[in-house]
Protein backbone atom coordinates (compact mmCIF):
# COMPACT_ATOMS: atom_id res chain seq x y z
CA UNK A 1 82.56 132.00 90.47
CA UNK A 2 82.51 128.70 88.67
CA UNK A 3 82.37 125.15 90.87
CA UNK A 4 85.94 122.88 90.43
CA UNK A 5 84.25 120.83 87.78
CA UNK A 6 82.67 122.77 85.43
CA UNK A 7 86.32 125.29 85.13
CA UNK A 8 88.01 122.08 84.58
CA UNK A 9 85.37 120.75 82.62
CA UNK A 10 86.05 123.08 79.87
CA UNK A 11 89.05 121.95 79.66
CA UNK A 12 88.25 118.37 78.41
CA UNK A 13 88.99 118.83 74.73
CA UNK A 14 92.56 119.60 75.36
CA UNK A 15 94.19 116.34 76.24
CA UNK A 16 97.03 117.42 76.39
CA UNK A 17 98.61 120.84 77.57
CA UNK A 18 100.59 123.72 75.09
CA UNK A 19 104.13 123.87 76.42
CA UNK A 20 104.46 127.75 76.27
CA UNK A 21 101.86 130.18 74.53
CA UNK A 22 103.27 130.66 71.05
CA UNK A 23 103.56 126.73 70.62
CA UNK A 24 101.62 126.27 67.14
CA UNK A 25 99.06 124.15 68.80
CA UNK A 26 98.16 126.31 71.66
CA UNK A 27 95.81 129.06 70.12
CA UNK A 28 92.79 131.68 71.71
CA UNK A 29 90.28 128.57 70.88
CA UNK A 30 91.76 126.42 73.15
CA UNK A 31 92.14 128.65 75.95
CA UNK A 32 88.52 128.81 77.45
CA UNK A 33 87.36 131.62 79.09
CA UNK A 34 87.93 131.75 83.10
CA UNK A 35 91.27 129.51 82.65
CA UNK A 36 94.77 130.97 82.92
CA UNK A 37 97.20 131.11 80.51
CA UNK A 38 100.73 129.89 81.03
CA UNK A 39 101.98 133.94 81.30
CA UNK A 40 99.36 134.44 84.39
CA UNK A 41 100.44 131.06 86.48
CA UNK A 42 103.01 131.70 88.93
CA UNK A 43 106.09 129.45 88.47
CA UNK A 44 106.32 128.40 91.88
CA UNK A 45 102.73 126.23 90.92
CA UNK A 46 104.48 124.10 88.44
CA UNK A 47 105.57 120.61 89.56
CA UNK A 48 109.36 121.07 89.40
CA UNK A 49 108.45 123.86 86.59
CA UNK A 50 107.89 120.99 84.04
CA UNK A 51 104.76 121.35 82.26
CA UNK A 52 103.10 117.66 82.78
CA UNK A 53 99.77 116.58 80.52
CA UNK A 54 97.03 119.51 82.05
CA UNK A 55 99.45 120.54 84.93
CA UNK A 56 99.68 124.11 82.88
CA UNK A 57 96.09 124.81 82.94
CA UNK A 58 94.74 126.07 86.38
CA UNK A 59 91.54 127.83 86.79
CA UNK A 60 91.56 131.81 87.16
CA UNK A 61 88.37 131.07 89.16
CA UNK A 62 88.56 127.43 90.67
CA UNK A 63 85.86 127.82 93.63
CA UNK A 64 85.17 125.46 96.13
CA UNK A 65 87.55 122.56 95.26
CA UNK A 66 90.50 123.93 93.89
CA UNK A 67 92.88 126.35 96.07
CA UNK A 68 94.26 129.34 93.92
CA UNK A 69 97.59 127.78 94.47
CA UNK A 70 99.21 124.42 93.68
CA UNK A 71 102.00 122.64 95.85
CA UNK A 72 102.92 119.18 95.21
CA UNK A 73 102.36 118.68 99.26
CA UNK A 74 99.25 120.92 99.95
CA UNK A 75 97.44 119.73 102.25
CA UNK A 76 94.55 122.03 101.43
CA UNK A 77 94.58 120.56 98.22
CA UNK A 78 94.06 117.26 99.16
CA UNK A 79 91.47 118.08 101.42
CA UNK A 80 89.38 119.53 98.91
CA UNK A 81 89.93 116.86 95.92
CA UNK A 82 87.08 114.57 95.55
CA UNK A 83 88.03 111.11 97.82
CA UNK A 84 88.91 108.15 95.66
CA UNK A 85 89.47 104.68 96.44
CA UNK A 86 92.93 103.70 94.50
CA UNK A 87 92.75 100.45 93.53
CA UNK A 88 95.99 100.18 91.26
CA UNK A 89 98.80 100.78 94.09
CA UNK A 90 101.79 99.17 93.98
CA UNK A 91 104.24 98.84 97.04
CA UNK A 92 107.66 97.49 97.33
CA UNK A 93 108.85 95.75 100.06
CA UNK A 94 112.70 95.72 101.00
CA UNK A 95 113.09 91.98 100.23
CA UNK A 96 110.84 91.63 97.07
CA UNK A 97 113.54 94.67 95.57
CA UNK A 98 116.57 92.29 97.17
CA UNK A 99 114.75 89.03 94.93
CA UNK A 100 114.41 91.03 92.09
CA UNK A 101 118.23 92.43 91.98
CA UNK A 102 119.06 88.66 93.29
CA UNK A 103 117.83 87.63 89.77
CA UNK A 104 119.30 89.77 87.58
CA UNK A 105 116.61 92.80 88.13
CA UNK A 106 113.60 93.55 86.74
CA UNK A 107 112.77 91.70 83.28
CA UNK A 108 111.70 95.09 81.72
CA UNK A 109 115.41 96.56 82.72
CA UNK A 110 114.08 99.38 84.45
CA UNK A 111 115.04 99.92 88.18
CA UNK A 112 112.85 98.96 91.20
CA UNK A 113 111.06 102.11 92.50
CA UNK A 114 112.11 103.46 95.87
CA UNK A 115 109.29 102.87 97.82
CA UNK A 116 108.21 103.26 101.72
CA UNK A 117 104.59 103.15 103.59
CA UNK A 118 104.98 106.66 104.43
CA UNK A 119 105.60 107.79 100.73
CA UNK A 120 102.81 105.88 100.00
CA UNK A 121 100.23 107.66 102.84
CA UNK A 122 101.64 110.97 101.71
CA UNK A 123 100.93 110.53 97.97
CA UNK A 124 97.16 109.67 99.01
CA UNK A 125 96.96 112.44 100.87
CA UNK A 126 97.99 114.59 97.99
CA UNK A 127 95.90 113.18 95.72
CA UNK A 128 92.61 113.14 97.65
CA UNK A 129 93.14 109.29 98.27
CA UNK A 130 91.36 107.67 100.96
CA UNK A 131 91.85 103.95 100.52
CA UNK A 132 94.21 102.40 98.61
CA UNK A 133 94.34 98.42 97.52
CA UNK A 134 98.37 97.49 97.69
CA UNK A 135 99.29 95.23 95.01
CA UNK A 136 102.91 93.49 93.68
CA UNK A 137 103.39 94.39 90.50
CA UNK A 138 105.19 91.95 87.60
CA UNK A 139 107.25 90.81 87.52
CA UNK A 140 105.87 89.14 91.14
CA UNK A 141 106.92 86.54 92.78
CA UNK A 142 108.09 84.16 89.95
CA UNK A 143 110.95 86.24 89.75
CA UNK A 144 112.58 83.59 91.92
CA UNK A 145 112.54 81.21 89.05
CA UNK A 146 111.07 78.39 91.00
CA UNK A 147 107.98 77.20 92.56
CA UNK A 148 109.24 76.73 96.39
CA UNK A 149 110.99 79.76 96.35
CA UNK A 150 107.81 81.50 94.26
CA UNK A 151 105.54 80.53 96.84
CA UNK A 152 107.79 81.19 100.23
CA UNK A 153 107.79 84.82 97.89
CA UNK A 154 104.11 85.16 97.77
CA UNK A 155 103.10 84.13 101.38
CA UNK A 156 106.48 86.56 103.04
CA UNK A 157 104.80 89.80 100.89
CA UNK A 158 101.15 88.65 101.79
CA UNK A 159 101.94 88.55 105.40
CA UNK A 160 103.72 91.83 105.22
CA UNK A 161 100.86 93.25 103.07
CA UNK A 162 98.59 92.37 106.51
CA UNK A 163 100.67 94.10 108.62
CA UNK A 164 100.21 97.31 106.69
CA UNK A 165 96.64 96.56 106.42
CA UNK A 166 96.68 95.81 110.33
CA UNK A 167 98.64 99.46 111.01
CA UNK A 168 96.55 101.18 109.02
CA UNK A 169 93.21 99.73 108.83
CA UNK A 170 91.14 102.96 107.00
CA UNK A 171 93.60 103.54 104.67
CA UNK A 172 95.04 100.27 103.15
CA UNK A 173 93.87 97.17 101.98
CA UNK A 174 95.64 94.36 99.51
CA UNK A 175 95.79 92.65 96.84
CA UNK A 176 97.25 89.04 97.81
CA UNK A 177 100.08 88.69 95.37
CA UNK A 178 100.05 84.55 94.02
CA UNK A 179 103.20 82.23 92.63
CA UNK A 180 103.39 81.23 89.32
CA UNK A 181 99.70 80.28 88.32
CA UNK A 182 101.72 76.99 86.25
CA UNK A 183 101.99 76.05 90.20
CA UNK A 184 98.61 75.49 90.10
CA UNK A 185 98.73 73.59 94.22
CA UNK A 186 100.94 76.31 95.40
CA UNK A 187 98.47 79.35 93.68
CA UNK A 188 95.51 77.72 94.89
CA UNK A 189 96.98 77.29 98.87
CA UNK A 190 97.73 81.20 98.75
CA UNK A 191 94.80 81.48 97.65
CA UNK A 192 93.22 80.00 100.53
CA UNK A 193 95.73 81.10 102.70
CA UNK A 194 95.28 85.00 101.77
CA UNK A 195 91.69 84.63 101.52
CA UNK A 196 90.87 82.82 104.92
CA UNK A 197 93.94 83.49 106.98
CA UNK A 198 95.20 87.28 106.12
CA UNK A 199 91.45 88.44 104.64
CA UNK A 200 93.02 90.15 101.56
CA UNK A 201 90.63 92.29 99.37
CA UNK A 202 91.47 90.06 96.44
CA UNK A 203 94.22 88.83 94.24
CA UNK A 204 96.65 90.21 92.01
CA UNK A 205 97.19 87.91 88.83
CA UNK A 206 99.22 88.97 85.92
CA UNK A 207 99.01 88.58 81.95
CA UNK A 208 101.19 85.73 81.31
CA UNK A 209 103.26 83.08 82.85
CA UNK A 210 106.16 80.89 82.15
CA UNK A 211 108.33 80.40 79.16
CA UNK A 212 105.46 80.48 76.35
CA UNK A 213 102.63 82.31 75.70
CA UNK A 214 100.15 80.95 78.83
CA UNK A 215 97.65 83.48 78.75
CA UNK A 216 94.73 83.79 81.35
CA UNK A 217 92.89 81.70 78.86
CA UNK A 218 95.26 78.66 79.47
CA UNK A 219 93.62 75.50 80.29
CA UNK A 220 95.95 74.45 83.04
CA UNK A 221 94.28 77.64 84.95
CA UNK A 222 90.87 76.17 85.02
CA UNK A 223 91.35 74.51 88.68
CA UNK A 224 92.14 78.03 89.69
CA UNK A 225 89.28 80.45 88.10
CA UNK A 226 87.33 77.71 89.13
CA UNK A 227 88.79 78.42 92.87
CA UNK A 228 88.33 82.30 92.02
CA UNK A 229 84.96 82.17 90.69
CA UNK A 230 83.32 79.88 94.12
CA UNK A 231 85.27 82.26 96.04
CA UNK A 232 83.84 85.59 94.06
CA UNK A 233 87.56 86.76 94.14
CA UNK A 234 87.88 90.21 93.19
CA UNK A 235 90.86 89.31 90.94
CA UNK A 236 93.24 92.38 89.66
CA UNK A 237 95.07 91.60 86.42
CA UNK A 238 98.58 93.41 86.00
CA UNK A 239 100.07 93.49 82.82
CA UNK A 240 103.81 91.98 82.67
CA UNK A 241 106.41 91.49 79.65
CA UNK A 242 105.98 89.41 76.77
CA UNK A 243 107.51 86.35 76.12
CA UNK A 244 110.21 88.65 74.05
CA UNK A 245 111.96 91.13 76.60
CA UNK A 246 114.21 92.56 74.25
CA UNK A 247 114.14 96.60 74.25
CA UNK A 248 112.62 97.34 70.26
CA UNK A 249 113.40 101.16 70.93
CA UNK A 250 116.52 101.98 72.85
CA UNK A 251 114.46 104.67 74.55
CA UNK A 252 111.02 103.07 74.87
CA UNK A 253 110.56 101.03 78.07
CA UNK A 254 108.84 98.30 77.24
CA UNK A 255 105.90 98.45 79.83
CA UNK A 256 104.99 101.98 77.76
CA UNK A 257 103.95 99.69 74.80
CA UNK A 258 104.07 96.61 75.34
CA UNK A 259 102.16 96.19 79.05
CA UNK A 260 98.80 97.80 77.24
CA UNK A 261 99.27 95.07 74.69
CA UNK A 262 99.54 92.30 76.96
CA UNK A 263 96.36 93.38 78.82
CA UNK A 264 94.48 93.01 75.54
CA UNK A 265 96.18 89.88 73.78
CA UNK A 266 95.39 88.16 77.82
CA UNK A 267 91.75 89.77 77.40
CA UNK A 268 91.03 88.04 74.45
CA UNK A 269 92.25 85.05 75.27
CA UNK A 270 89.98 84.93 78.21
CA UNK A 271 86.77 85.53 76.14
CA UNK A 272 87.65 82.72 73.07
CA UNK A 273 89.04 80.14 75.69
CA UNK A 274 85.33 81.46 77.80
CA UNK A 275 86.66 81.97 80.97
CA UNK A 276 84.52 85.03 80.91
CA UNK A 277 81.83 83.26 80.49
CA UNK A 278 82.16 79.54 82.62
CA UNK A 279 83.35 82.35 85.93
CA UNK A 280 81.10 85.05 85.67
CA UNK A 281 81.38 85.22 89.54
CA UNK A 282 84.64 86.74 90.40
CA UNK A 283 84.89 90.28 89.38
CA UNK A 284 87.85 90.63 86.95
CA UNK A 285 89.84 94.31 86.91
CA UNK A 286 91.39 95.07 84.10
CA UNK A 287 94.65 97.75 84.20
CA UNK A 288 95.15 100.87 82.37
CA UNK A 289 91.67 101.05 81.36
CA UNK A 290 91.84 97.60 79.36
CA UNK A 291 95.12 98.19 77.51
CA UNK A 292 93.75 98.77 74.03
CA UNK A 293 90.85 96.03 74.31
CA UNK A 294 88.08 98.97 74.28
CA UNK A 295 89.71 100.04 70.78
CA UNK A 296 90.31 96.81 69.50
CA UNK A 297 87.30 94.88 70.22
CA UNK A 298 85.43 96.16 67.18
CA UNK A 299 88.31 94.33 65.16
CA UNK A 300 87.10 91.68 66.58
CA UNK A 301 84.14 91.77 66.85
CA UNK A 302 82.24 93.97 63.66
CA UNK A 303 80.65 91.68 61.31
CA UNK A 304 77.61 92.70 58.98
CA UNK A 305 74.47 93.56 60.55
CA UNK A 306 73.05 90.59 58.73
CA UNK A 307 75.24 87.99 60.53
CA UNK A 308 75.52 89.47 64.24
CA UNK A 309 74.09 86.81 65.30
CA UNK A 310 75.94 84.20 64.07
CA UNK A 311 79.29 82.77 65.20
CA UNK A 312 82.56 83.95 63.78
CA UNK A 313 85.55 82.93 63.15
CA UNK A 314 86.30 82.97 66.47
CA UNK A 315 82.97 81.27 67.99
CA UNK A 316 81.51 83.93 69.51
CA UNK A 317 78.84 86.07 68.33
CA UNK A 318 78.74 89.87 68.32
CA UNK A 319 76.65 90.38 71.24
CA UNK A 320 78.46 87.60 72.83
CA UNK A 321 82.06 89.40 72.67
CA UNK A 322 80.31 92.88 73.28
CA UNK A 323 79.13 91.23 76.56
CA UNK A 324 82.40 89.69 77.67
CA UNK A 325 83.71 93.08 76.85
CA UNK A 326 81.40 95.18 79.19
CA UNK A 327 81.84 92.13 82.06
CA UNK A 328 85.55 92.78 83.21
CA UNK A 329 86.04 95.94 85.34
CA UNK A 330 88.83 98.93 84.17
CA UNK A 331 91.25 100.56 86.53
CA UNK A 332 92.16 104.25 85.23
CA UNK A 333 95.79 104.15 86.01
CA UNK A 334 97.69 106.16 83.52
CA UNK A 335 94.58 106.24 81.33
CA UNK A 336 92.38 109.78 81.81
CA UNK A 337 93.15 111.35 78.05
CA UNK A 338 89.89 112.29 77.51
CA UNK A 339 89.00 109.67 74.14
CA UNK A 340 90.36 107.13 75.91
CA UNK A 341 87.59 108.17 78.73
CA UNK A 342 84.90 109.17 76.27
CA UNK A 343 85.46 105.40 74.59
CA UNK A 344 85.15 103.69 78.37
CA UNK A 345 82.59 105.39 78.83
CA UNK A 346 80.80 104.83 75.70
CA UNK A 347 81.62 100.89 76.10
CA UNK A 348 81.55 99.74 79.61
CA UNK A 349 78.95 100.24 82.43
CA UNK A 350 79.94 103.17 84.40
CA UNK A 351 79.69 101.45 87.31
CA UNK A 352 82.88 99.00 86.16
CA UNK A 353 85.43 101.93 85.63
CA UNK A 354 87.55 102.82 88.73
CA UNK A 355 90.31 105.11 89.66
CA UNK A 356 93.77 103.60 90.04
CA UNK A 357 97.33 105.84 89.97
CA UNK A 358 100.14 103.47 89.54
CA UNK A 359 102.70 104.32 92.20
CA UNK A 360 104.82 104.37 92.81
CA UNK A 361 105.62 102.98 89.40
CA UNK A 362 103.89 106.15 88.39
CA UNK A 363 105.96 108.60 90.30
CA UNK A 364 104.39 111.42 92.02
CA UNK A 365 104.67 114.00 89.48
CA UNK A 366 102.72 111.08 86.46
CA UNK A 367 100.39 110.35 88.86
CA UNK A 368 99.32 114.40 90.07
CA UNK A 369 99.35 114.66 86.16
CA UNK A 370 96.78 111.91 85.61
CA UNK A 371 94.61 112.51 88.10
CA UNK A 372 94.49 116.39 87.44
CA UNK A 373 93.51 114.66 84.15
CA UNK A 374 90.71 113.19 84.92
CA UNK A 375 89.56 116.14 87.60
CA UNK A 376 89.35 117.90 84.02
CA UNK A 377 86.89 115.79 82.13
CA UNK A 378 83.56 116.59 82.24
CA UNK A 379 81.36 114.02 84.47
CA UNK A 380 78.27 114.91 86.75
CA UNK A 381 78.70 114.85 90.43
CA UNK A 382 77.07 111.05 90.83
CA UNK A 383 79.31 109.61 88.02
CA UNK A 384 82.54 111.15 89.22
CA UNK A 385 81.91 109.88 92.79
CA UNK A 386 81.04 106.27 91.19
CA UNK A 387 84.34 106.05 89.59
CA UNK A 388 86.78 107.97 92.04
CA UNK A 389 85.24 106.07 95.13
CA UNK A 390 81.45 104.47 94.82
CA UNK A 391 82.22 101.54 92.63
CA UNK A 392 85.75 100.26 93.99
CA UNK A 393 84.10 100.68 97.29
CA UNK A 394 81.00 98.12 96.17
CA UNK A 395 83.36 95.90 94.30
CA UNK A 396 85.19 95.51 97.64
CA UNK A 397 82.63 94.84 99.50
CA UNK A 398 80.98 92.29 98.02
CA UNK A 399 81.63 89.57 100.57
């Protein structure tokens, strides 16, 4: 009888599952031995009998790790899933969903999630969660659309972010959520005040502010990394919508697309402006495994092997952008197709990659599917614990 990681292991060069047997893609190669086929699984295993990235696939043999059966709310299951640390978890309070619809709703014209501190426990405890880092997610508190209202925002969810924190001490900690960073006195009093006061875990920033295109690069932010970086702020960054919030497929939310590209275009910005490299000292955590910055950096970056060493066009060297590169930290949430790990992990220090799911944002169903996902892909027992639990757990502890 295999061991949970080496069944799923094999299934690593699938990416993504067949939808019945006879699809055209689904053939006797990529159906290793010891895994079911779609025919053997019971139906009552499927997540509302929708096949969902590997949710098909299910080990004839699973061993310690994996039941024989799979319910959305099995506790067995969750008990024998390797423990993470979640450090991309969103949470909604009642009045941050009343500001939102107060402005007009969300900017990317999707609907708040519903949300509640229990939903959030139980989804942990599905997913073999232990600890989970609450964070606001865009569009934040500038949705107010000014700074005194922004701020009164940002402490109101900070506060209630402690209280959670406070009720349930082993299983939640926070992300302070900031006003508009263009406020730079009001960002860098919540700072304080979330830091000192409330002892949050960090800060949630996000991709872009105000009316242009202020990227984390943006000079008028330099009183604040500075802030970050004496502090050694573990700082998450959170994509949010470009300066251009118009729909470009009538079917394509926006954040599918466009949130990856903000992460990247804000990336960049942050390694030519060298932010990267004048505050090396607070951690910076990068969403969705870095948007498509991982891909992308060669674009930037590849010169001839004669001239690595030399400035480019866009004054760094190589080596220089390589390093800035491999400095910021990478949540997986919704990011565990296995090139997009294999490139990670051929890129960035293993001990910078860290689990994140995305809910509630990510409902229950998206996030089982990514994290069975990544349960799939082959890693050995000390790197899998390193990026499920081990490294968010040193990154948080820092101070």
């Amino acid at each position: 009888m295999r061991n949970w990681q080496s069944a799923l292991g094999a299934m690593q060069g699938i990416g993504y599952s067949c939808v019945a047997d006879n699809s055209p893609n689904c053939t006797k190669a990529m159906n290793p031995p010891g895994l079911a086929t779609k025919s053997e699984i019971p139906a009552s295993i499927y997540y509302n009998a929708t096949p969902f990235l590997l949710t098909d696939w299910h080990c004839k043999f699973p061993g310690p790790g994996y039941p024989t059966t799979m319910d959305n709310s099995s506790t067995l299951l969750a008990q024998q899933l390797p423990q993470k640390i979640d450090i991309h978890h969103h949470f909604v309070p009642d009045f941050f969903r009343q500001a939102v619809e107060d402005a007009g709703g969300d900017p990317t014209g999707l609907p708040v999630p519903a949300w509640t501190v229990e939903d959030s426990i139980q989804n942990m405890r599905d997913n073999g969660v232990r600890k989970a880092i609450l964070s606001l997610t865009s569009p934040g508190a500038v949705i107010t659309g000014n700074n005194d209202t922004a701020r009164s925002l940002a402490r109101r969810v900070n506060e209630y972010a402690a209280s959670l924190r406070d009720q349930y001490p082993d299983q939640l900690g926070f992300f302070a959520a900031l006003p508009s960073l263009l406020d730079v006195p009001g960002t860098l009093a919540e700072i304080e005040y979330s830091l000192d006061t409330l002892k949050a875990d960090g800060v949630t920033v996000f991709t872009r502010y105000g009316d242009g295109n202020n990227y984390l690069g943006h000079s008028q932010f330099t009183p604040i990394w500075k802030e970050l970086d004496t502090r050694k702020t573990v700082v998450h960054i959170h994509p949010t919508m470009p300066e251009d919030t118009n729909w470009i497929d009538p079917i394509m939310p926006p954040p599918m697309l466009d949130f990856p590209q903000e992460t990247t275009r804000t990336a960049i910005d942050m390694i030519v402006s060298n932010v990267t490299q004048q505050f090396p000292n607070c951690p910076k955590v990068l969403s969705h495994a870095g948007g498509t910055l991982p891909y992308l950096i060669s674009r930037v970056a590849v010169t001839s092997r004669d001239t690595m060493a030399a400035k480019g066009p866009y004054g760094k060297t190589y080596f220089e952008l390589m390093e800035a590169l491999r400095s910021f930290y990478y949540d997986l949430a919704l990011s565990s197709a296995p090139a997009v790990l294999n490139l990670l992990l051929d890129l960035i220090p293993h001990d910078h990659i860290m689990y994140g799911s995305d809910y509630p944002n990510a409902p229950p169903i998206k996030v089982a599917g990514y994290r069975e996902n990544l349960d799939a892909f082959h890693m050995n027992e000390e790197l899998r614990d390193k990026v499920y639990f081990g490294n968010a757990q040193k990154l948080l502890s820092r101070n």
